[in-house]
Protein backbone atom coordinates (compact mmCIF):
# COMPACT_ATOMS: atom_id res chain seq x y z
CA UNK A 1 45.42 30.89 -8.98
CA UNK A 2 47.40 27.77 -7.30
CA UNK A 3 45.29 28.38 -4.22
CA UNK A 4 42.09 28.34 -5.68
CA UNK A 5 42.13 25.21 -8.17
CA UNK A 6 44.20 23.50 -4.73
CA UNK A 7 40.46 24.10 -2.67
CA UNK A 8 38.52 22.98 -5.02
CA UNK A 9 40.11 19.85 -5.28
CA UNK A 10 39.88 19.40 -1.99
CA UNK A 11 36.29 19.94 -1.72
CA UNK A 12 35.57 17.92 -4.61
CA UNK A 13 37.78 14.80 -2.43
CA UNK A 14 35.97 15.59 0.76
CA UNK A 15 32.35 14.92 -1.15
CA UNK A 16 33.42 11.72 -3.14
CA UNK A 17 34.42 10.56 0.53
CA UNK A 18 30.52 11.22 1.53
CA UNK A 19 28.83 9.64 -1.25
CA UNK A 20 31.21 6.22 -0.69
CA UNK A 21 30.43 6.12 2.85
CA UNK A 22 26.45 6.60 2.07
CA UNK A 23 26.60 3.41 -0.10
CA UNK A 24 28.57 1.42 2.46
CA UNK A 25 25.74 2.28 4.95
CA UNK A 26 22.90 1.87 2.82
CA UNK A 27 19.44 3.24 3.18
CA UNK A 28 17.89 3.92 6.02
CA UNK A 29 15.39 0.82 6.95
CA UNK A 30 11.78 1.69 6.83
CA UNK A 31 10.27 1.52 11.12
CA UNK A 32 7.15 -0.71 10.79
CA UNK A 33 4.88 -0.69 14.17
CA UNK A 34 3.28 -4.22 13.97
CA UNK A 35 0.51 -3.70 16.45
CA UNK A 36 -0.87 -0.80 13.74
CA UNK A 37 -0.80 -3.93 11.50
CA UNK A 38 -2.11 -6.39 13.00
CA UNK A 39 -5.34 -4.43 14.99
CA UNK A 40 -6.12 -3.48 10.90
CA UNK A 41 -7.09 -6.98 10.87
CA UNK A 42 -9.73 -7.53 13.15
CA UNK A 43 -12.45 -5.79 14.35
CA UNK A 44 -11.90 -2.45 16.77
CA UNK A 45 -13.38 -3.39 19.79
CA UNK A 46 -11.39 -6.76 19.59
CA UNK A 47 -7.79 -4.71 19.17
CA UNK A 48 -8.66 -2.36 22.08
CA UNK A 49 -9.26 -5.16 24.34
CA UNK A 50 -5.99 -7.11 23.54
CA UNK A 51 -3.72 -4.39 23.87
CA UNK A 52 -5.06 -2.57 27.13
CA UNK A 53 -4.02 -5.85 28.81
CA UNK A 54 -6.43 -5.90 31.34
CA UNK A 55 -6.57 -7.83 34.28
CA UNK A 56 -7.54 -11.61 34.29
CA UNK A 57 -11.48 -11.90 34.57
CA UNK A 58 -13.89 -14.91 35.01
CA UNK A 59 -17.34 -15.75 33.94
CA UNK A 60 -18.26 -16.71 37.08
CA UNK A 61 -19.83 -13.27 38.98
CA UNK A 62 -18.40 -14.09 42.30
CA UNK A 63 -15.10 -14.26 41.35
CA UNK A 64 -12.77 -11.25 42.78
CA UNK A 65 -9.19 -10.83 42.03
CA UNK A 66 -7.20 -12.09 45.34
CA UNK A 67 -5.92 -9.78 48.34
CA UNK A 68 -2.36 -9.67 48.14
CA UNK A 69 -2.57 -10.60 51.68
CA UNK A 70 -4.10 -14.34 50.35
CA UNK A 71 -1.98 -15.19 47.55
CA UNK A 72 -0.05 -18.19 48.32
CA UNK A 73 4.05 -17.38 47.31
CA UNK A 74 5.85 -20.35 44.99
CA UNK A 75 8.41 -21.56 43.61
CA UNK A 76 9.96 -20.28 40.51
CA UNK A 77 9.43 -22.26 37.35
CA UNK A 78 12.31 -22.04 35.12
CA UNK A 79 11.28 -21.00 31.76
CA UNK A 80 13.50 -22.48 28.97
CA UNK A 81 15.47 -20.70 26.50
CA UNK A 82 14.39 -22.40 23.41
CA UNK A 83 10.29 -22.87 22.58
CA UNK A 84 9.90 -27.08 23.52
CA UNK A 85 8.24 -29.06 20.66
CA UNK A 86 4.83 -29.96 21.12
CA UNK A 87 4.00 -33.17 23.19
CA UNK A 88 2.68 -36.24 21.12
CA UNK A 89 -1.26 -35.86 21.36
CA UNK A 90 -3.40 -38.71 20.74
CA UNK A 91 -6.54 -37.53 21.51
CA UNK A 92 -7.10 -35.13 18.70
CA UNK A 93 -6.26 -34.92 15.39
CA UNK A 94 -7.97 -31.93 14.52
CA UNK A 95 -7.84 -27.87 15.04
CA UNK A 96 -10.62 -28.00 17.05
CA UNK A 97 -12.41 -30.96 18.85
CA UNK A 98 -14.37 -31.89 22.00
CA UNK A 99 -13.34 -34.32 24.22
CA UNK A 100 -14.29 -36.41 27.46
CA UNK A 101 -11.65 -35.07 29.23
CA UNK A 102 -11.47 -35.85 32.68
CA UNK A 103 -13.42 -33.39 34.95
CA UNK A 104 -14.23 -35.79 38.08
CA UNK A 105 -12.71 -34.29 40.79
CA UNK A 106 -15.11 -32.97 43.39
CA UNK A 107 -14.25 -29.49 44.65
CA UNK A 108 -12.16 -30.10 47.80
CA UNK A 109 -14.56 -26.91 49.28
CA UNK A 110 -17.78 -28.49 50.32
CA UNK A 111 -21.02 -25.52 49.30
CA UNK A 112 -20.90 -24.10 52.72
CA UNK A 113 -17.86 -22.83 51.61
CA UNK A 114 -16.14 -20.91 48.88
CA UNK A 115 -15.50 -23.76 45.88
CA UNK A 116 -14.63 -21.37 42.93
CA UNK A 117 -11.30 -21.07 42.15
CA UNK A 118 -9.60 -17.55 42.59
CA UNK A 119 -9.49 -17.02 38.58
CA UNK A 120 -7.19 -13.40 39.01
CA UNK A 121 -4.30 -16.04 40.00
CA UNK A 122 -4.80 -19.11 37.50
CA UNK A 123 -2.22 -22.11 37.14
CA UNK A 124 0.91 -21.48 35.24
CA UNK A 125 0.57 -17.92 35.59
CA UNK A 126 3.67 -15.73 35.67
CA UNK A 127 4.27 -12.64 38.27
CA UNK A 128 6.48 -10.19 37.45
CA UNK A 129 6.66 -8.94 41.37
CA UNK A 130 7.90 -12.20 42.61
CA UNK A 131 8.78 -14.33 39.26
CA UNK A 132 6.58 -17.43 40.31
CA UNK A 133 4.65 -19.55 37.94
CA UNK A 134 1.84 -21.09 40.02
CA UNK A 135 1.79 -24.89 40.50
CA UNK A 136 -2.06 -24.83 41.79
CA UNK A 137 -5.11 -23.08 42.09
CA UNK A 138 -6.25 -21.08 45.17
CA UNK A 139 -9.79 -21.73 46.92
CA UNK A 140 -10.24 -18.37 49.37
CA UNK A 141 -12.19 -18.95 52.41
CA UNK A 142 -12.05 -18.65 56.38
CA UNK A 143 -9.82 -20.95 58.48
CA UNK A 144 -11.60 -23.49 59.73
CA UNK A 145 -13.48 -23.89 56.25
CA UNK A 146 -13.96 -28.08 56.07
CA UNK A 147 -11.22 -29.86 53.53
CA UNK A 148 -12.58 -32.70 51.42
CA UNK A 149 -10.93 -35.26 49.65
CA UNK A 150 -11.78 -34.73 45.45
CA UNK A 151 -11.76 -38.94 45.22
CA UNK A 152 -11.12 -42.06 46.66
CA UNK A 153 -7.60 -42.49 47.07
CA UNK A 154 -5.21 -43.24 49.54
CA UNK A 155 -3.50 -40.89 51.71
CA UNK A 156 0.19 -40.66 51.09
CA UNK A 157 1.40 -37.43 53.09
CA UNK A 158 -0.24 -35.93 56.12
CA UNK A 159 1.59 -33.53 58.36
CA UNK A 160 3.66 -30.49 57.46
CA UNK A 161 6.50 -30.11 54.98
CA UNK A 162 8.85 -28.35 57.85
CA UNK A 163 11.43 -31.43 57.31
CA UNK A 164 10.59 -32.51 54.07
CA UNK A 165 10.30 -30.66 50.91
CA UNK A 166 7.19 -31.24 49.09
CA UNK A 167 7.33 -28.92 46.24
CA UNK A 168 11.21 -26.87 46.02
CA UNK A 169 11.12 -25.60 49.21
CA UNK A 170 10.92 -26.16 52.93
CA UNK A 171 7.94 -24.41 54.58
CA UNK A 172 6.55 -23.93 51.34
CA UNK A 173 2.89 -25.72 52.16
CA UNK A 174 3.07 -25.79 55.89
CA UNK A 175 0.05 -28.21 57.01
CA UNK A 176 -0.61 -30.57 53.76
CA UNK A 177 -2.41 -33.68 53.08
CA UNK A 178 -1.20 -35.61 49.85
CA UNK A 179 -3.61 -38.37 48.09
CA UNK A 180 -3.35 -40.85 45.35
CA UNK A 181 -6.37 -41.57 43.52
CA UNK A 182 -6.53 -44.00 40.40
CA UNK A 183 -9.18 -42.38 38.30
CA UNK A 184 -11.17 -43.98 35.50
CA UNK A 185 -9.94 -43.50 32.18
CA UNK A 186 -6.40 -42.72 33.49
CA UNK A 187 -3.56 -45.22 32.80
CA UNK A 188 -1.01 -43.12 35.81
CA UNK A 189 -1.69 -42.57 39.17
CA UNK A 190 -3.17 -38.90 40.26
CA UNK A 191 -2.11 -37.23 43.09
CA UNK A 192 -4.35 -34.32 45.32
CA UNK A 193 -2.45 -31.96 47.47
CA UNK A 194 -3.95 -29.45 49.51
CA UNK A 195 -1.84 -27.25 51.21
CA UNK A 196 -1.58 -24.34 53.87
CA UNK A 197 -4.51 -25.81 56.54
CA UNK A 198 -4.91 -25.25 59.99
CA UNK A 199 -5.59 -28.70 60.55
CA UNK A 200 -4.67 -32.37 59.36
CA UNK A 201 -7.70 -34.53 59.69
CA UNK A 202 -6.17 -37.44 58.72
CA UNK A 203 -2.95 -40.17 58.24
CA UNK A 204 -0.72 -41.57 55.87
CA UNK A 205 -2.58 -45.35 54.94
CA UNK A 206 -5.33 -43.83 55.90
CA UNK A 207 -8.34 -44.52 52.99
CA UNK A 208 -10.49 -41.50 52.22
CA UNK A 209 -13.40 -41.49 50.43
CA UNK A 210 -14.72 -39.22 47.83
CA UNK A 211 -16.15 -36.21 50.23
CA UNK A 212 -14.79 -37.13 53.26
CA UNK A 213 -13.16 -34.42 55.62
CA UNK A 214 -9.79 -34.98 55.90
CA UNK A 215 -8.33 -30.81 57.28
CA UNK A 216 -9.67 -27.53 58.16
CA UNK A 217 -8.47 -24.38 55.61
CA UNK A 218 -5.74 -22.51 57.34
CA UNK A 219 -2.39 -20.22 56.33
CA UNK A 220 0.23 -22.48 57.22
CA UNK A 221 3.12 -22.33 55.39
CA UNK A 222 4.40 -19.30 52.73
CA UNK A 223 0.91 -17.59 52.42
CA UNK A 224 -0.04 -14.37 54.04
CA UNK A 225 -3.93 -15.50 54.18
CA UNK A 226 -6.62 -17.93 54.94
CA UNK A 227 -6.74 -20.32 51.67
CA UNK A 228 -6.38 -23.55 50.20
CA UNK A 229 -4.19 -24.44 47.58
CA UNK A 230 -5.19 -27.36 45.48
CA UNK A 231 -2.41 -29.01 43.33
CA UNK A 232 -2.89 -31.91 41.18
CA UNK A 233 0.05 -34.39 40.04
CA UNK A 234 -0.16 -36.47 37.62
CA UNK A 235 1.92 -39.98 37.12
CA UNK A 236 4.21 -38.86 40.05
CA UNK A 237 3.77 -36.96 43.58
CA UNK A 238 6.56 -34.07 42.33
CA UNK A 239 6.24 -30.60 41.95
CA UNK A 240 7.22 -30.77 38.22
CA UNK A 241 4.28 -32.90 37.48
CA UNK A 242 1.67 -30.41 38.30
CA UNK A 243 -1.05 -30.18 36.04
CA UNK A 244 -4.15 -27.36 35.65
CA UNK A 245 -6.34 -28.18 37.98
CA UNK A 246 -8.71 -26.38 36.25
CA UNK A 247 -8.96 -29.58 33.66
CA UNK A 248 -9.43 -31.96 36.43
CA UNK A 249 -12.10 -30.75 38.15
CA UNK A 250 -15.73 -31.11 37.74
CA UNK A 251 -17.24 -28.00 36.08
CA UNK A 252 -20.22 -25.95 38.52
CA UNK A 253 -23.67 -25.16 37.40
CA UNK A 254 -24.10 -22.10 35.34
CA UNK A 255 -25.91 -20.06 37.49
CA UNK A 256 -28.60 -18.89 35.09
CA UNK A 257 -29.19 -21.67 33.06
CA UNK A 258 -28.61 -24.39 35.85
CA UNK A 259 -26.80 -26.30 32.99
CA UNK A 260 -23.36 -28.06 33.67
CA UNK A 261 -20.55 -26.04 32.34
CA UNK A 262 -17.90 -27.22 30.42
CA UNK A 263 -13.63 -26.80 30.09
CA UNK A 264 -11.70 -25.31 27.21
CA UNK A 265 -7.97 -25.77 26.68
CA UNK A 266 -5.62 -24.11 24.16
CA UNK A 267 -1.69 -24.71 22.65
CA UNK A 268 -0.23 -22.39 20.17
CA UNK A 269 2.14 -23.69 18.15
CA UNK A 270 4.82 -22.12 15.36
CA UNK A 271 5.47 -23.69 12.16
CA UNK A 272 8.00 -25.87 14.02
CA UNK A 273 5.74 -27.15 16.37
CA UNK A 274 7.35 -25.54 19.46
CA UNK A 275 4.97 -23.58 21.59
CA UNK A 276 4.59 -19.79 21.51
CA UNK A 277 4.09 -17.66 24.36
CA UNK A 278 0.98 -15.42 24.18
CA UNK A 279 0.73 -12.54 26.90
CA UNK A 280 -2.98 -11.85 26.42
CA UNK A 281 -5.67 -14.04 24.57
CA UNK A 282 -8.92 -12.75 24.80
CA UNK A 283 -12.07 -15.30 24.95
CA UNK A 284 -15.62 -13.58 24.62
CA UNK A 285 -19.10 -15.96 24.71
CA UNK A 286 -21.03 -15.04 21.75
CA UNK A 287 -24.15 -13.97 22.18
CA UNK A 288 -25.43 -14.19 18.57
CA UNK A 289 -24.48 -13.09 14.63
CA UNK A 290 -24.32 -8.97 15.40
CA UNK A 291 -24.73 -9.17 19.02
CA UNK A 292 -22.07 -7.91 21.58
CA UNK A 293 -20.39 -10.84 23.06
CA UNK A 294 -21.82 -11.74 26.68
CA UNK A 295 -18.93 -12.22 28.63
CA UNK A 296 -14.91 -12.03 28.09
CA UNK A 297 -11.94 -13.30 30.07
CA UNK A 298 -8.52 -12.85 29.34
CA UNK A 299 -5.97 -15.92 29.44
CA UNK A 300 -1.85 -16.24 29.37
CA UNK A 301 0.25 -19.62 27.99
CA UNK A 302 1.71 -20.83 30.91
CA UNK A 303 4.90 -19.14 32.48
CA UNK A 304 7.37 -21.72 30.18
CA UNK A 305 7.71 -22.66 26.66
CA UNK A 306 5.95 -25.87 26.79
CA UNK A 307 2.24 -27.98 26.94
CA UNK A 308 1.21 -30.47 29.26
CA UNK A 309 0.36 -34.02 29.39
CA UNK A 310 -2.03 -35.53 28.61
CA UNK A 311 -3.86 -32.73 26.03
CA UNK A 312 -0.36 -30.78 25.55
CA UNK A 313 -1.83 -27.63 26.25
CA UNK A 314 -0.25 -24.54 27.23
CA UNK A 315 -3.33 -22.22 28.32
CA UNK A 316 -6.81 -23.10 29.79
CA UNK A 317 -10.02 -22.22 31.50
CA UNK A 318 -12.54 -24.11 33.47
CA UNK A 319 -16.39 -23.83 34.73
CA UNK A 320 -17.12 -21.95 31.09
CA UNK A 321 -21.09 -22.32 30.39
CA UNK A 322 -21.78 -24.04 27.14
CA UNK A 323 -22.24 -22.13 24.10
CA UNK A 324 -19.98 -20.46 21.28
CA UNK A 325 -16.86 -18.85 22.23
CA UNK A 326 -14.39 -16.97 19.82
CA UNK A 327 -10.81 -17.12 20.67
CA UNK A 328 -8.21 -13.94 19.77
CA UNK A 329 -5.16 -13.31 20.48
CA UNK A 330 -2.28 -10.70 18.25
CA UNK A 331 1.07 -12.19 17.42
CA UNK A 332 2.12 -11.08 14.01
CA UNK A 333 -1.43 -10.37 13.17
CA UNK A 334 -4.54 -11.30 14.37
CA UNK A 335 -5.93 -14.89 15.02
CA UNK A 336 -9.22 -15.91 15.96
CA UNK A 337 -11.04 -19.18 16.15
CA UNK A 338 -14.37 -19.71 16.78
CA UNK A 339 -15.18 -22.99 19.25
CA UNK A 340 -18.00 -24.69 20.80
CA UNK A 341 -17.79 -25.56 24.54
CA UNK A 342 -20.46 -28.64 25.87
CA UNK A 343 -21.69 -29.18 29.35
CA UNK A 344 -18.93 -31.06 30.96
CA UNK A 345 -16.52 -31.82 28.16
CA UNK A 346 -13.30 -30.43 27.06
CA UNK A 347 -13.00 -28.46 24.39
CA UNK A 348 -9.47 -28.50 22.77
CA UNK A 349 -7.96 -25.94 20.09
CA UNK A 350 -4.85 -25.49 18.26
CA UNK A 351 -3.04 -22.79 16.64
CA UNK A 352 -0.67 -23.64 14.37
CA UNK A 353 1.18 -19.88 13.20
CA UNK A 354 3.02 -18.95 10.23
C-alpha cells in the first residue's frame, strides 16, 4: 500500500509542475500574415501587381531596361538607421497639389540621339548586387553621341576626375564636364555634370550656352558601356547634393497626343513625420470610371530614409502624359490616392500613415 499512495503523489506533483509552467508561458500568440490583410483592402488586380514586384517600367514605349554591360557603377549611399524627419516644405500645404516646379533643363542628348532617360535604373534607386544608390540618371547611346549643355551656365570642371574626386571616388566619372547655371525661380546655384564621355569639348571659364556642344558620349570612367550620366547639384557642386534629375528636366511630348507631359513627385511620411521606405508603389494612368488603367509603372523611395530639397520628396517620376493617375502602394494596408498630373507642372503628393 506505501508504494502505491507514494506514486500517486508523485504524479499528482509532476502535473501541478505542468500547469504552473503553462501559466508562466502564457498562450500561444495568434500568427497574423499582414499581406492577406492588407490585399483584402483593395481591389485584386491592384494586390497582384504590388506583391509580384515586378521590374521598374516607364510610360514611355522606347524605354528598355539597361544592359548590365551600360550601367554606370556608384558610390554607396549610406542609409541611416533612424527614418529623418521630413524637410520644411513651403510650397505646399496640402495632400495633393500642382506646382510650377522647375522642369527647364534641356535634355543634354540633342534628337539625333537617345534623350530618354534609362527608367529600369532611376535616381536614388537601391541595388542589392552592388549596394549603390544612384546619384544620376543614365542617357544610353553610341560614343560619339553630341553632349549639350541643359542651360547657360558657366563651366566649372572640364577634364577627368583621375586626380580629383568628384563624387566619393577616384575614376568614378572618368571624362566629365561640370556647369553652374543660375536658373529662374531658384534662390542657389545649380550645378550639371555629365560624366563618362569620350571627349571634353570644352574649359573651365569657358561660357556655354543653352544647347551648345560641349563633349562627345563615351565610357570613361567606372561604366562598362557607352552612356551618359547626367547629375544635377543643387546649392553646392558635391555628390551629397544630388537631386532627381528627373524633376529638373523639361518633360518630352507625349507621343500620341503631342501634348507636353508633366512630373509627379511623392514623400511618405509616418505619424512622426519621418519618411517611410516603400519597396514597390504602383502608379497606373486611368483610363476612365470602369476602364482598365492604360499604363502602370512601378516606383521605390529613394535608397535612404529621407526627402529632398526643395519639394522634400522621397520618390518620383518624370515625362508622365497628363491625365489622372492613382497612386498604391501596401504598408500596413493599402493606400491609394488618386492625382492629377498637367502638361509641364509638378504634381506633388503626400502620405501621411497611421
Amino acid at each position: 500500500m506505501y508504494p502505491r499512495r507514494l506514486l500517486f503523489i508523485i504524479l499528482a506533483g509532476a502535473v501541478l509542475i505542468s500547469v504552473t509552467a503553462s501559466c508562466a508561458l502564457g498562450p500561444k500568440p495568434i500568427e497574423t500574415e499582414e499581406s492577406e490583410t492588407a490585399s483584402t483592402s483593395s481591389p485584386e488586380t491592384t494586390a497582384q501587381a504590388l506583391d509580384s514586384e515586378p521590374n521598374p517600367q516607364s510610360l514611355d514605349s522606347e524605354s528598355q531596361a539597361a544592359p548590365e554591360s551600360a550601367v554606370e557603377t556608384t558610390v554607396p549611399q549610406t542609409e541611416s538607421s533612424e527614418p529623418q524627419p521630413a524637410q520644411q516644405d513651403q510650397t505646399c500645404a496640402e495632400d495633393t497639389c500642382v506646382l510650377p516646379g522647375h522642369l527647364t533643363l534641356s535634355r543634354p542628348i540633342g534628337p539625333d540621339g537617345r534623350n530618354t532617360v534609362v527608367y529600369a535604373d532611376r535616381f536614388g534607386s537601391y541595388r542589392r548586387a552592388t549596394k549603390d544608390a544612384r546619384h544620376g540618371v543614365t542617357f544610353l547611346n553610341s560614343s560619339g553621341t553630341p553632349v549639350l549643355a541643359a542651360a547657360d551656365g558657366v563651366v566649372v570642371i572640364a577634364g577627368d576626375d583621375s586626380k580629383t574626386a568628384y563624387g566619393l571616388n577616384r575614376n568614378m566619372y572618368g571624362n566629365l564636364v561640370i556647369i553652374q547655371h543660375d536658373l529662374p525661380g531658384v534662390s542657389d546655384p545649380v550645378y550639371t555634370l555629365y560624366a563618362h564621355l569620350s571627349e571634353v569639348s570644352v574649359k573651365p571659364k569657358d561660357n556655354v550656352q543653352r544647347g551648345d556642344q560641349i563633349g562627345l558620349v563615351g565610357m570613361t570612367g567606372n561604366v562598362s558601356g557607352s552612356s551618359l550620366l547626367f547629375e544635377v547639384r543643387l546649392a553646392e557642386n558635391s555628390y551629397a547634393a544630388a537631386r532627381n534629375p528627373e524633376l529638373w528636366l523639361e518633360p518630352l511630348s507625349d507621343e500620341d497626343s503631342g501634348e507636353v507631359q508633366g512630373a509627379l513627385a511623392g514623400r511618405v511620411l509616418n505619424s512622426e513625420g519621418k519618411y517611410v521606405s516603400i519597396p514597390n508603389i504602383l502608379i497606373e494612368r486611368l483610363a476612365g470610371p470602369g476602364q482598365p488603367a492604360m499604363d502602370q509603372i512601378y516606383l521605390k523611395t529613394y535608397a535612404g530614409q529621407t526627402g529632398l530639397s526643395p519639394w522634400a520628396e522621397n520618390f518620383a517620376s518624370g515625362d508622365m502624359p497628363a491625365g489622372e493617375y492613382q497612386i498604391s502602394f501596401l504598408m500596413n494596408g493599402m493606400h491609394q490616392r488618386e492625382v492629377t498630373v498637367e502638361p509641364g507642372k509638378l504634381t506633388l503628393v503626400t502620405f501621411e500613415l497611421e
